[in-house]
C-alpha atoms as a PDB file:
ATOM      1  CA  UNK A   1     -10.856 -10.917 -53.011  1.00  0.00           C
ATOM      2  CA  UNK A   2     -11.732 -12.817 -49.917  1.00  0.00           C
ATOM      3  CA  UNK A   3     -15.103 -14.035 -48.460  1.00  0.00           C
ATOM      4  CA  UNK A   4     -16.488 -13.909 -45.574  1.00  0.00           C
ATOM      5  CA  UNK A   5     -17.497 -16.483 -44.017  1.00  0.00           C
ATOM      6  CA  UNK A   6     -19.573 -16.333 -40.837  1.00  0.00           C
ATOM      7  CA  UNK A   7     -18.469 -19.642 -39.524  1.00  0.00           C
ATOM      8  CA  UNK A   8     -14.603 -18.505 -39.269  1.00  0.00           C
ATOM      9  CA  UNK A   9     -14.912 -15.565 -37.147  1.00  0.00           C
ATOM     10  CA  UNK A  10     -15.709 -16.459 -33.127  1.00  0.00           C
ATOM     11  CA  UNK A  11     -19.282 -14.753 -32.035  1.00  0.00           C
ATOM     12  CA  UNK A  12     -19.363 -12.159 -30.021  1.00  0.00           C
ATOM     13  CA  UNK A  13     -20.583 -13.612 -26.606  1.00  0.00           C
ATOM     14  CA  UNK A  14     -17.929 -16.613 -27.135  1.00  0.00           C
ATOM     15  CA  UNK A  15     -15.313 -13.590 -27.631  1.00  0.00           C
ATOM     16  CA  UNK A  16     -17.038 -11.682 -24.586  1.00  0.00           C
ATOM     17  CA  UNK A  17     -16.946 -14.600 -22.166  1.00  0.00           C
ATOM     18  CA  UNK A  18     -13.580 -15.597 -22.854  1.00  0.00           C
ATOM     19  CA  UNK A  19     -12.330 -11.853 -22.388  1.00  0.00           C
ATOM     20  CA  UNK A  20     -14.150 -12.001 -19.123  1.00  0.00           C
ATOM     21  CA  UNK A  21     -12.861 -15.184 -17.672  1.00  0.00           C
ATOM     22  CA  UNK A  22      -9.513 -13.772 -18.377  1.00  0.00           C
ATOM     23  CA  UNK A  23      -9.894 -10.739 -16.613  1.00  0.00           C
ATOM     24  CA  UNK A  24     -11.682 -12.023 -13.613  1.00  0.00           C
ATOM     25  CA  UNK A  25      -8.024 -14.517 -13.564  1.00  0.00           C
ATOM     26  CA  UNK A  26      -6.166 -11.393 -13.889  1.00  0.00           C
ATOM     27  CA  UNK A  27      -8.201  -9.930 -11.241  1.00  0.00           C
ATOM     28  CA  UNK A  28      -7.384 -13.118  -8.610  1.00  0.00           C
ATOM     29  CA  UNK A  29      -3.746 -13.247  -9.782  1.00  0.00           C
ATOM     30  CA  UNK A  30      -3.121  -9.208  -8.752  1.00  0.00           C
ATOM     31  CA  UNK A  31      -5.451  -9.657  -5.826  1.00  0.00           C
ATOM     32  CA  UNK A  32      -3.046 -12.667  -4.701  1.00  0.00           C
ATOM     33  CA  UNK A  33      -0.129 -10.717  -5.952  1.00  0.00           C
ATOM     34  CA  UNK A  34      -1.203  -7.972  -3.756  1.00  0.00           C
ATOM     35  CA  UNK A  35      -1.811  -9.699  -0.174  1.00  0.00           C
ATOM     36  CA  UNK A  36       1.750 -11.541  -0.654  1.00  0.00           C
ATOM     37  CA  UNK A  37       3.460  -7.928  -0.962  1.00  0.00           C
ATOM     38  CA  UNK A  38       2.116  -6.979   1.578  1.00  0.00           C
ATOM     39  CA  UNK A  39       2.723  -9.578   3.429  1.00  0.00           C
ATOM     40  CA  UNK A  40       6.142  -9.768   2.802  1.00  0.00           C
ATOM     41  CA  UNK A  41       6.225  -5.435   3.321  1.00  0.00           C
ATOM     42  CA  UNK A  42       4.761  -5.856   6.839  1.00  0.00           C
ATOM     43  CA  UNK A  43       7.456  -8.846   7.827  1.00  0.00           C
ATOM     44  CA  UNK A  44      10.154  -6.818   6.262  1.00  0.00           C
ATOM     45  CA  UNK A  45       8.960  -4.059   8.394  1.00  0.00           C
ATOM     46  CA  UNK A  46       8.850  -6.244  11.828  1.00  0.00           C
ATOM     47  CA  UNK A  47      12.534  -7.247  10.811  1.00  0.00           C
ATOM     48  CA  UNK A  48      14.159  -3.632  10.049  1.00  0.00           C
ATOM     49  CA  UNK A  49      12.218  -2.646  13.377  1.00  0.00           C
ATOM     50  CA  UNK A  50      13.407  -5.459  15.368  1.00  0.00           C
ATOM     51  CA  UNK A  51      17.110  -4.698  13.626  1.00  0.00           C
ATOM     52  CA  UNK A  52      16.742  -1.028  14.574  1.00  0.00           C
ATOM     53  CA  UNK A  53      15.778  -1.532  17.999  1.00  0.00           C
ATOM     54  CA  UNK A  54      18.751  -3.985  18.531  1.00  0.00           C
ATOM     55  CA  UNK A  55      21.502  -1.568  16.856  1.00  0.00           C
ATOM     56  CA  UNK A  56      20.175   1.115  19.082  1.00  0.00           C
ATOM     57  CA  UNK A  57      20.170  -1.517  22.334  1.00  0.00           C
ATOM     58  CA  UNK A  58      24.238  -2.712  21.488  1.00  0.00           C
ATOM     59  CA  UNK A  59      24.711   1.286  20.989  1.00  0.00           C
ATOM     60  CA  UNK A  60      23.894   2.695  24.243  1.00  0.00           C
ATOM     61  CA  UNK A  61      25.636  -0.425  25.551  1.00  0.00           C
ATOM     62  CA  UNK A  62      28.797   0.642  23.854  1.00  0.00           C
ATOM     63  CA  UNK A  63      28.335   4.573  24.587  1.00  0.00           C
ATOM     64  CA  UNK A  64      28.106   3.120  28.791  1.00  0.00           C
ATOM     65  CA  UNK A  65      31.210   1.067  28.436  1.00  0.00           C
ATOM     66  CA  UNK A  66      33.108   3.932  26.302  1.00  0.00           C
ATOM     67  CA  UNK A  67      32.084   6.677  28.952  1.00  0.00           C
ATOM     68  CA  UNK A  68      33.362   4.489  31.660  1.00  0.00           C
ATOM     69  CA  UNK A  69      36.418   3.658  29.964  1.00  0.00           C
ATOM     70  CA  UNK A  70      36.674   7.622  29.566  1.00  0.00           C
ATOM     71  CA  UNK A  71      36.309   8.570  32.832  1.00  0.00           C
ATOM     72  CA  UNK A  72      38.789   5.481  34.221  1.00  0.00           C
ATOM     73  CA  UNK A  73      41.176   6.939  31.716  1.00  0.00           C
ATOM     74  CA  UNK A  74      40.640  10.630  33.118  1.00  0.00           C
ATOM     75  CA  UNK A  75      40.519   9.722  36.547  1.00  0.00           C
ATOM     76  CA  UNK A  76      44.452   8.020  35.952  1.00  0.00           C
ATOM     77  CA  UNK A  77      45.741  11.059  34.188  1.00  0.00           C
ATOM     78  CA  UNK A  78      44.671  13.450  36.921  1.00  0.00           C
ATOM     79  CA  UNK A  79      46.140  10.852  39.395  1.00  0.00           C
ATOM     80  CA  UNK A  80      49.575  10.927  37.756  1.00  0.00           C
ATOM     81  CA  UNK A  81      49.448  14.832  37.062  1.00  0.00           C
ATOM     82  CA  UNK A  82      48.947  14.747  40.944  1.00  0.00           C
ATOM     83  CA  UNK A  83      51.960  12.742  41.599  1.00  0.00           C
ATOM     84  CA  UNK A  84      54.058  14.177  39.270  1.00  0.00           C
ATOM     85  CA  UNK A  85      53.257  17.715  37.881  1.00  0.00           C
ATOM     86  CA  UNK A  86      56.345  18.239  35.701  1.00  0.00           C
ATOM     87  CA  UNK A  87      56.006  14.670  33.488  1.00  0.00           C
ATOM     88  CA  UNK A  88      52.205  16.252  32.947  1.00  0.00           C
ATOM     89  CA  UNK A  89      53.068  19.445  31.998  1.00  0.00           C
ATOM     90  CA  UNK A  90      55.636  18.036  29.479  1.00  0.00           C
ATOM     91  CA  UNK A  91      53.591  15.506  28.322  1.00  0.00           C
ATOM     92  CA  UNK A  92      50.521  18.679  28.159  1.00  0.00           C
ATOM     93  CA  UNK A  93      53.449  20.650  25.973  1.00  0.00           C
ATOM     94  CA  UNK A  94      54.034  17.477  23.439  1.00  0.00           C
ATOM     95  CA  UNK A  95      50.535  17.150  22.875  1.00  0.00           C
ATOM     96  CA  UNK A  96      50.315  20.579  22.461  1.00  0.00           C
ATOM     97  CA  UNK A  97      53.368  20.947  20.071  1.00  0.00           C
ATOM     98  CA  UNK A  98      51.575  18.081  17.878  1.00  0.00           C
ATOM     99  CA  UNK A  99      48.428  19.081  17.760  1.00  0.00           C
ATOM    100  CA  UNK A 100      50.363  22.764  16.431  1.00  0.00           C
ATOM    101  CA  UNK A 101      52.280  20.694  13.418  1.00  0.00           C
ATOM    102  CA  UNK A 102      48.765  19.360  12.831  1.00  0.00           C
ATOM    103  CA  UNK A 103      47.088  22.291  12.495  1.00  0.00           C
ATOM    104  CA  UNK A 104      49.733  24.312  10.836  1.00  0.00           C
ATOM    105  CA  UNK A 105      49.764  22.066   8.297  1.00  0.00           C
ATOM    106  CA  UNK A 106      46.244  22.112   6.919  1.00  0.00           C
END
């Protein structure tokens, strides 16, 4: 059988004011928690943007220079077919032959 003693358990109010301090700490800790996320969210965000906006800059950079390089290259092949109509139309029958085993294949 065990007694009771009132002096062993903690009163309410002592139990009551410790729970509170507690939870008001809780409450500062998630507040602070909470502004340094989003903090960190809103600097990952100026980063990925900043990332984004570069990639897309280098990209049309790259698209310019390939569509340049594309028409150089075109410009040169109608040249030659110019100057010499029966190396293009053989050349024009290889590729075609190839691209035929290629397709045949599949």
């Amino acid at each position: 059988m065990s007694i009771d003693t009132p002096s062993a358990a903690p009163k309410p109010d002592k139990l009551t004011k410790t729970a509170n301090g507690l939870a008001n700490k809780a409450d500062t800790k998630i507040s602070d928690l909470a502004r340094k996320a989003e903090a960190a969210a809103r600097k990952a965000e100026t980063v990925l943007h900043d990332g984004v906006e570069t990639l897309r800059t280098q990209g049309r950079v790259y698209a310019d220079q390939a569509v340049q390089k594309f028409e150089t290259a075109q410009e040169t092949v109608r040249e030659q077919v110019r100057e010499r109509p029966l190396t293009g139309l053989m050349a024009a029958a290889g590729v075609g032959f190839l691209l035929g085993l290629l397709v045949s294949r599949r």
